[in-house]
C-alpha atoms as a PDB file:
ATOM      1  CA  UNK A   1      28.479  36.863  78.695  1.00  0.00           C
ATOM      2  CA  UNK A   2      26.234  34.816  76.622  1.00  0.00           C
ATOM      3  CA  UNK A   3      27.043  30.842  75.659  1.00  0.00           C
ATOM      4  CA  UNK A   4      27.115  31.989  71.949  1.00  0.00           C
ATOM      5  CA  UNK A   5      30.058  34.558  72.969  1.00  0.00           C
ATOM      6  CA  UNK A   6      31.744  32.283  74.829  1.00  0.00           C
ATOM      7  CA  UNK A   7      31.514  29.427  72.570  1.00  0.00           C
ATOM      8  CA  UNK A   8      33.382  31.369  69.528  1.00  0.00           C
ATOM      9  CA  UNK A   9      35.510  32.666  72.247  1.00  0.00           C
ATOM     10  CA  UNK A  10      36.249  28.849  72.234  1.00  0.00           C
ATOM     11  CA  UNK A  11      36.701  28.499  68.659  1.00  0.00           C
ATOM     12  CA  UNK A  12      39.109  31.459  68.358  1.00  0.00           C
ATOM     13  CA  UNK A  13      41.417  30.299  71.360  1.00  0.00           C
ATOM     14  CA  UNK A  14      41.663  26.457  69.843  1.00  0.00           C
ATOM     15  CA  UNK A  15      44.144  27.116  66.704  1.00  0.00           C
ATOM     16  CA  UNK A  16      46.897  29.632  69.252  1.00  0.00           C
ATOM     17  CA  UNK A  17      46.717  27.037  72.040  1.00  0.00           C
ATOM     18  CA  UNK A  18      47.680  23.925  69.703  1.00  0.00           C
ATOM     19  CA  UNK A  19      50.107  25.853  67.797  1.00  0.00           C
ATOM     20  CA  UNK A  20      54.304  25.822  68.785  1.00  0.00           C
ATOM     21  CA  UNK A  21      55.662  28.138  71.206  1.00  0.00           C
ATOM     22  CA  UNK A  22      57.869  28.250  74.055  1.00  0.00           C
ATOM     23  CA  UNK A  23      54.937  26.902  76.383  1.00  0.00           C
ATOM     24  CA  UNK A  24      54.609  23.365  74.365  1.00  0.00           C
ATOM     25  CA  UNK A  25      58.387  23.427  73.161  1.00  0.00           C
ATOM     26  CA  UNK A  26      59.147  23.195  77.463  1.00  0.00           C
ATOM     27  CA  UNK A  27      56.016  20.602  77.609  1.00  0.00           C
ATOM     28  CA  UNK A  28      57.827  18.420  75.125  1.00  0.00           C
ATOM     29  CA  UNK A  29      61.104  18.803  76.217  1.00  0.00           C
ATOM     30  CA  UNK A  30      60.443  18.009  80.034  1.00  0.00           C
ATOM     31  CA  UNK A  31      58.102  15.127  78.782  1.00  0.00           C
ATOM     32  CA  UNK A  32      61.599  13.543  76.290  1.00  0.00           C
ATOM     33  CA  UNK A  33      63.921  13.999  79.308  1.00  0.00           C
ATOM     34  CA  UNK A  34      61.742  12.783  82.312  1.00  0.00           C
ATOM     35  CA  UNK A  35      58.109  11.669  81.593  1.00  0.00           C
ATOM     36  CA  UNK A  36      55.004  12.350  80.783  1.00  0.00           C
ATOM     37  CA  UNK A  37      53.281  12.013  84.169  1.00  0.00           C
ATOM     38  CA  UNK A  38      56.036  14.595  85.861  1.00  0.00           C
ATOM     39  CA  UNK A  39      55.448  17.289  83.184  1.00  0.00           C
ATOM     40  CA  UNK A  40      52.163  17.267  83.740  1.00  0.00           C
ATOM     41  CA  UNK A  41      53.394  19.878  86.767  1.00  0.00           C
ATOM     42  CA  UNK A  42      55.171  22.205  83.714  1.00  0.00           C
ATOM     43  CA  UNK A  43      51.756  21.935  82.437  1.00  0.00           C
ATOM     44  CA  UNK A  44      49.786  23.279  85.334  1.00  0.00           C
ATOM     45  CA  UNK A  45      52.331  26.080  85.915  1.00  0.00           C
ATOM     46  CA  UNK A  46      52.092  27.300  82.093  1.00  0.00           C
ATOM     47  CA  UNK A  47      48.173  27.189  82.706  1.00  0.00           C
ATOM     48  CA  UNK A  48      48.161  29.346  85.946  1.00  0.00           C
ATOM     49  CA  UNK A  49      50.370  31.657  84.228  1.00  0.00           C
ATOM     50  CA  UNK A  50      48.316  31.806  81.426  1.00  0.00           C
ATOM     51  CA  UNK A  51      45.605  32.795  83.286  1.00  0.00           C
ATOM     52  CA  UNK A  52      47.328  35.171  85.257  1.00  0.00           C
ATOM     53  CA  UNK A  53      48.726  36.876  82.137  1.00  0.00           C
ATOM     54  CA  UNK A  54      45.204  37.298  80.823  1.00  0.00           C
ATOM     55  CA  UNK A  55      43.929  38.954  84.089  1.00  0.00           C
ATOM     56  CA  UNK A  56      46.880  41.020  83.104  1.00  0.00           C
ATOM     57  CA  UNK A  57      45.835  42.026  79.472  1.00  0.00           C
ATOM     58  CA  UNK A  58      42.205  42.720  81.275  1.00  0.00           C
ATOM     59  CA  UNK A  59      43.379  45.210  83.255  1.00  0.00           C
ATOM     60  CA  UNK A  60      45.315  46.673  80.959  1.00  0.00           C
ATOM     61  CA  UNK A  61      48.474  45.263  80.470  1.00  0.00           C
ATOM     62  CA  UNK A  62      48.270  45.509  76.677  1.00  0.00           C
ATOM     63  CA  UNK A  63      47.512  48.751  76.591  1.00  0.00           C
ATOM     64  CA  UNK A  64      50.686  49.515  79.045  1.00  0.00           C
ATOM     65  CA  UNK A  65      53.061  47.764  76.613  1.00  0.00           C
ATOM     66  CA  UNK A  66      51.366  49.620  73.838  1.00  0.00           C
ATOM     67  CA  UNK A  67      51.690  53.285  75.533  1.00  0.00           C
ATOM     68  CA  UNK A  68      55.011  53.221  77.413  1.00  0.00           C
ATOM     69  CA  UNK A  69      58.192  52.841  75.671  1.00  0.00           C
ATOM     70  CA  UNK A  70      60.175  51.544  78.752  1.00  0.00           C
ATOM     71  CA  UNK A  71      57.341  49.203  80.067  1.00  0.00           C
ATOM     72  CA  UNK A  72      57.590  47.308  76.674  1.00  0.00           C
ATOM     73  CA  UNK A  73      61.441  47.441  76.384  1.00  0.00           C
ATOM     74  CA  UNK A  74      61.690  46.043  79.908  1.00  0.00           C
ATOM     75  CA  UNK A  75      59.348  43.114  79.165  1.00  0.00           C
ATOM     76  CA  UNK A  76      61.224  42.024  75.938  1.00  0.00           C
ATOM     77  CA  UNK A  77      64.795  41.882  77.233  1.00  0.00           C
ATOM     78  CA  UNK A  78      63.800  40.019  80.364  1.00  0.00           C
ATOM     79  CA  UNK A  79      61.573  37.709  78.424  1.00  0.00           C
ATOM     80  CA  UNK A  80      64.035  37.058  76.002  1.00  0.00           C
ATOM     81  CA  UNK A  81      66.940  36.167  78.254  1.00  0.00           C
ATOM     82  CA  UNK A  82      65.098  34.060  80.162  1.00  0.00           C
ATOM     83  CA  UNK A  83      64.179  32.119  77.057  1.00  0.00           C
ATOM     84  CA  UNK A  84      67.795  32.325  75.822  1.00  0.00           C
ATOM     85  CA  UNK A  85      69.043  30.846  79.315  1.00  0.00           C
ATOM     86  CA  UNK A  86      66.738  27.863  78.745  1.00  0.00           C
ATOM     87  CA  UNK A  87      67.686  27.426  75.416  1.00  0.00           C
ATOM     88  CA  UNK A  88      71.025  27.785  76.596  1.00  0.00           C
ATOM     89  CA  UNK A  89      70.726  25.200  79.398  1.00  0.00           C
ATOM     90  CA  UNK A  90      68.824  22.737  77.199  1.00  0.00           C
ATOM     91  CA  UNK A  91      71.300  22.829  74.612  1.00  0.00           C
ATOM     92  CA  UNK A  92      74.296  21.742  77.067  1.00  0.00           C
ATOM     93  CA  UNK A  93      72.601  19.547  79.155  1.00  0.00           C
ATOM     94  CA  UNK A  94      74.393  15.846  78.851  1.00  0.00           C
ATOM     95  CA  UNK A  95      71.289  13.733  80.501  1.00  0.00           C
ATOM     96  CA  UNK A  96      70.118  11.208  78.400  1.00  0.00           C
ATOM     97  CA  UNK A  97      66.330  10.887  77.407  1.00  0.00           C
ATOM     98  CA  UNK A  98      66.036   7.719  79.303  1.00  0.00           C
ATOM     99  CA  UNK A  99      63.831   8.041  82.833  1.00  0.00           C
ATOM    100  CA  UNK A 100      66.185   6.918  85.479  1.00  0.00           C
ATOM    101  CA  UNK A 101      65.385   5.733  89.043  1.00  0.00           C
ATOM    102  CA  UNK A 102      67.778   7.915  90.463  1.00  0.00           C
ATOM    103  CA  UNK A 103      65.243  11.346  91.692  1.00  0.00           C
ATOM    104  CA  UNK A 104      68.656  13.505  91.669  1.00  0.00           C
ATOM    105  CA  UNK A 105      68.723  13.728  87.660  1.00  0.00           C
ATOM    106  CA  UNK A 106      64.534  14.183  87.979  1.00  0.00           C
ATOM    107  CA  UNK A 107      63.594  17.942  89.028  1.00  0.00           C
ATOM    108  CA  UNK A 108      61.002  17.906  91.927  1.00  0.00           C
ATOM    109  CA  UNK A 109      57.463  19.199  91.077  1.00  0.00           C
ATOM    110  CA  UNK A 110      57.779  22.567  92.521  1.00  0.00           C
ATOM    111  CA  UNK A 111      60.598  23.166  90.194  1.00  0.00           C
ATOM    112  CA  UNK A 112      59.030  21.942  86.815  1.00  0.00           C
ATOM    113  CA  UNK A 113      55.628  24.046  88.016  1.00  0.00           C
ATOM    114  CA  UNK A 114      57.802  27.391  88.679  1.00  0.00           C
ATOM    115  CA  UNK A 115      59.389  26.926  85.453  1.00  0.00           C
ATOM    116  CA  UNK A 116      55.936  26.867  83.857  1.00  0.00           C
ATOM    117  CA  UNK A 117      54.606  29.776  85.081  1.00  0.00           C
ATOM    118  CA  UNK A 118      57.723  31.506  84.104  1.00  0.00           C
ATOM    119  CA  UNK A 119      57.404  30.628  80.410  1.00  0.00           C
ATOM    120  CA  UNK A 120      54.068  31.802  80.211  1.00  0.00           C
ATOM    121  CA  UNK A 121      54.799  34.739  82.043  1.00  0.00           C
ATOM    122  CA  UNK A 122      57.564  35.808  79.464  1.00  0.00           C
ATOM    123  CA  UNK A 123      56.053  34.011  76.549  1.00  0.00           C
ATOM    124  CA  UNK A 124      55.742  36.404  73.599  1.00  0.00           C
ATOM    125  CA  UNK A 125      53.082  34.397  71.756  1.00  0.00           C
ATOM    126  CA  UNK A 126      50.987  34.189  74.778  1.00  0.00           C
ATOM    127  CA  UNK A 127      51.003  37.988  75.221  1.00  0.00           C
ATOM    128  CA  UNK A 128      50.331  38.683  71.668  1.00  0.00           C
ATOM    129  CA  UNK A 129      47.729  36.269  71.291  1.00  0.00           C
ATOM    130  CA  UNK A 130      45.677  37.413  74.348  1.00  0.00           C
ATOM    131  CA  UNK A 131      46.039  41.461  73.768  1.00  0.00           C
ATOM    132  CA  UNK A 132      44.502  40.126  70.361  1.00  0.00           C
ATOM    133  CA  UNK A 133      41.643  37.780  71.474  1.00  0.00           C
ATOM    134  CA  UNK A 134      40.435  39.170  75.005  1.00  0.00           C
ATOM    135  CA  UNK A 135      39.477  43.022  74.396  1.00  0.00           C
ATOM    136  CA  UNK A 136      37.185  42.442  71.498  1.00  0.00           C
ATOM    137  CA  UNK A 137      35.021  39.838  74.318  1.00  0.00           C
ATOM    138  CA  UNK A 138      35.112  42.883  77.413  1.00  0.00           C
ATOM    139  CA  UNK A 139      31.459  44.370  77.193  1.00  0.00           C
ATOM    140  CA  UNK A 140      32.382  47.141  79.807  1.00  0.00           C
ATOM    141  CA  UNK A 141      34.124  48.019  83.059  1.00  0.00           C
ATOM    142  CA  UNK A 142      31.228  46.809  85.613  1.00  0.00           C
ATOM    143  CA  UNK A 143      32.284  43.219  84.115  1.00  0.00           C
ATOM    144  CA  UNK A 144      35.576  42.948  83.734  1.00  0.00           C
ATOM    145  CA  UNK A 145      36.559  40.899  86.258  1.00  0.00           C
ATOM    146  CA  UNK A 146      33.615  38.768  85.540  1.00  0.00           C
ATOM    147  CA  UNK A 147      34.376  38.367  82.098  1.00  0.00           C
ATOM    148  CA  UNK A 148      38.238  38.564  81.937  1.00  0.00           C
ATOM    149  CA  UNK A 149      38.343  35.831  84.520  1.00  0.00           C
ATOM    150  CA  UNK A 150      36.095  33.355  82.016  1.00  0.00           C
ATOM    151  CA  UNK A 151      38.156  34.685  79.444  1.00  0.00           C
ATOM    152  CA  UNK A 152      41.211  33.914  81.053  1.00  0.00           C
ATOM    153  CA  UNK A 153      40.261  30.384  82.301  1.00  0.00           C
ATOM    154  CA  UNK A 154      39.100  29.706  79.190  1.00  0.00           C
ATOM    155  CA  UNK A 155      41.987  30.184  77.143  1.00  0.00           C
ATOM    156  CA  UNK A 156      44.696  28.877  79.753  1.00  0.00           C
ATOM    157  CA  UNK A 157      42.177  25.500  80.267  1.00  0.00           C
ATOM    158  CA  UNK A 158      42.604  25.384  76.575  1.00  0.00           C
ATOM    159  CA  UNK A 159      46.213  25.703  77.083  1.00  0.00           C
ATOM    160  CA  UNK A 160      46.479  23.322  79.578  1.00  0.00           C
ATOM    161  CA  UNK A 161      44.368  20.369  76.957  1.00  0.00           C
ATOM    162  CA  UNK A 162      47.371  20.600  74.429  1.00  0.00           C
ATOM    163  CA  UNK A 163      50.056  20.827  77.034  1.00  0.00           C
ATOM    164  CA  UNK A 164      48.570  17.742  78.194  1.00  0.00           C
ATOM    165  CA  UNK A 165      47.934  16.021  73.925  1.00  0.00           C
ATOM    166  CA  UNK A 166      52.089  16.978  73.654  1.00  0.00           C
ATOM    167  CA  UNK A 167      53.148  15.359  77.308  1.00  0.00           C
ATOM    168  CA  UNK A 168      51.690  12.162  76.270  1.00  0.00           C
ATOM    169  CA  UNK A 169      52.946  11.957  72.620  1.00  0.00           C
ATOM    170  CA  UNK A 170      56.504  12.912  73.552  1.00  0.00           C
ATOM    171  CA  UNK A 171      56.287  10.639  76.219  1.00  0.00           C
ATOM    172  CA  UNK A 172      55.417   7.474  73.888  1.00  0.00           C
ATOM    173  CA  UNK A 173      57.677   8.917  71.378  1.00  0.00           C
ATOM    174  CA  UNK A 174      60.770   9.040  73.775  1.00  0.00           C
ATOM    175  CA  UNK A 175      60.873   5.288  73.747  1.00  0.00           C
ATOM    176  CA  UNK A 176      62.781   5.366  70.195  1.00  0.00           C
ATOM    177  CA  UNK A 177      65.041   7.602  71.159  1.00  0.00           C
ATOM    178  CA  UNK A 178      67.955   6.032  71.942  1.00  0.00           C
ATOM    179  CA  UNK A 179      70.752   7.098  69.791  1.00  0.00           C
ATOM    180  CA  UNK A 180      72.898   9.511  71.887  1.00  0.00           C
ATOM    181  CA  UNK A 181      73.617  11.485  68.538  1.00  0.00           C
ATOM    182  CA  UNK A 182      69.567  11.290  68.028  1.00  0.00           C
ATOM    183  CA  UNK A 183      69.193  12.901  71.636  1.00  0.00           C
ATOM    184  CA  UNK A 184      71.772  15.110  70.696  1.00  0.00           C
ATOM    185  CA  UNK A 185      70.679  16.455  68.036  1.00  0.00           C
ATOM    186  CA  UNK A 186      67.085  16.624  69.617  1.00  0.00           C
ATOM    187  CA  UNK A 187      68.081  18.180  72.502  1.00  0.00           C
ATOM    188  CA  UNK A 188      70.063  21.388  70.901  1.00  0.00           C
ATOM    189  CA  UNK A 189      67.586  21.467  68.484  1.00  0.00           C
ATOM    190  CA  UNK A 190      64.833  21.738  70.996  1.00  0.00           C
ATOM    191  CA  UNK A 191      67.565  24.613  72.910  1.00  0.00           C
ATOM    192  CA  UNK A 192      68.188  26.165  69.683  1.00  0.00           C
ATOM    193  CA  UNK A 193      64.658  26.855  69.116  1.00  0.00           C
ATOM    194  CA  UNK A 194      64.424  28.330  72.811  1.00  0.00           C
ATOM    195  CA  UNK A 195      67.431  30.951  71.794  1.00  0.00           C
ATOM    196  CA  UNK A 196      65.250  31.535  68.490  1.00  0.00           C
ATOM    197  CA  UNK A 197      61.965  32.688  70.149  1.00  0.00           C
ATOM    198  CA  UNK A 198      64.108  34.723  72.912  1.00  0.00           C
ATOM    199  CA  UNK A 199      66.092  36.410  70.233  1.00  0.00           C
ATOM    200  CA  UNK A 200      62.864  37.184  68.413  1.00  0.00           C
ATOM    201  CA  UNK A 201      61.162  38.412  71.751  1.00  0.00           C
ATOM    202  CA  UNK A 202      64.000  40.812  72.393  1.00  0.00           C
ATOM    203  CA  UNK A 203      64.034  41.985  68.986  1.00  0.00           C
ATOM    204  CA  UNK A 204      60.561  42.534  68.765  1.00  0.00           C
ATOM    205  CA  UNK A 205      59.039  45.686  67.713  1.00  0.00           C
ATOM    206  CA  UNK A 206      55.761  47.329  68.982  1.00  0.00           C
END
């Protein structure tokens, strides 16, 4: 692969990473409700499971979803209840969006890093947007695991630099929250949103 290829590869995967979907609405939630520095873990998981999606799509995971029926249907309604139980569990949670000293109301890292992985493992945007970007790039089967692992890194490295831009900003902007009906209303807003893209994930058509 040639820098010229790779470089619009670049500029193609810029405008999808920095625009909403489940993967940055968990970044800014976790970064509201306990920090920026802690979600940075959410962050890492999304972009392993980014990559490990498009090493998915290389081998022909887009083409599976296309072809079978079943495959697709199975994808869709466990993707989209996991997103609906997040949205879900956001929506009712009664924490505040103040960090507190107290570790118990703070997830451990291992937790916040699973989660990640398991939003961009289910994350309908993600899938669409790399069936649509990483095919047209594959020269040929002698280097596709060459190519579809740049390909892969590239995008979920991308990924991981907005992740990152969102962490920080919610993190400064959590120190105005501090209505409870502001956090309120942030917080089902934020779960609402969650049930929206799992509804729309298990309503999705081929």
């Amino acid at each position: 692969m040639s820098l010229d290829t790779w470089l619009i590869f670049v500029a193609l995967s810029i405008l999808p990473a920095f625009s909403p979907g489940p993967g940055l609405l968990l970044t800014m939630s976790n970064s509201l409700r306990f920090g920026s520095r802690i979600t940075l873990w959410s962050a890492l998981g999304n972009t392993i499971g980014i990559a490990i999606l498009g090493m998915a799509v290389t081998f022909g995971l887009g083409a599976i979803m296309l072809a079978s029926g079943l495959a697709f249907t199975i994808l869709k309604i466990v993707g989209g209840l996991y997103l609906i139980w997040l949205g879900i569990k956001t929506w009712r949670d009664r924490s505040n969006l103040v960090e507190s000293n107290d570790g118990d109301q703070i997830p451990n890292s291992s937790k916040l890093f699973l989660t990640g992985v398991g939003i961009a493992l289910t994350n309908p945007k993600a899938m669409a947007v790399l069936v649509a970007i990483i095919p047209p790039f594959l020269t040929g089967p002698s280097q596709l695991l060459v190519e579809g692992s740049i390909l892969s890194c590239t995008y979920a490295a991308t990924c991981l630099v907005s992740h990152i831009a969102v962490a920080l900003l919610s993190g400064r902007f959590r120190l105005f929250i501090t209505s409870p009906r502001r956090v309120k209303i942030l917080r089902r807003s934020i779960g609402a949103t969650f049930m929206g893209f799992g509804i729309a994930m298990a309503a999705a058509t081929r």
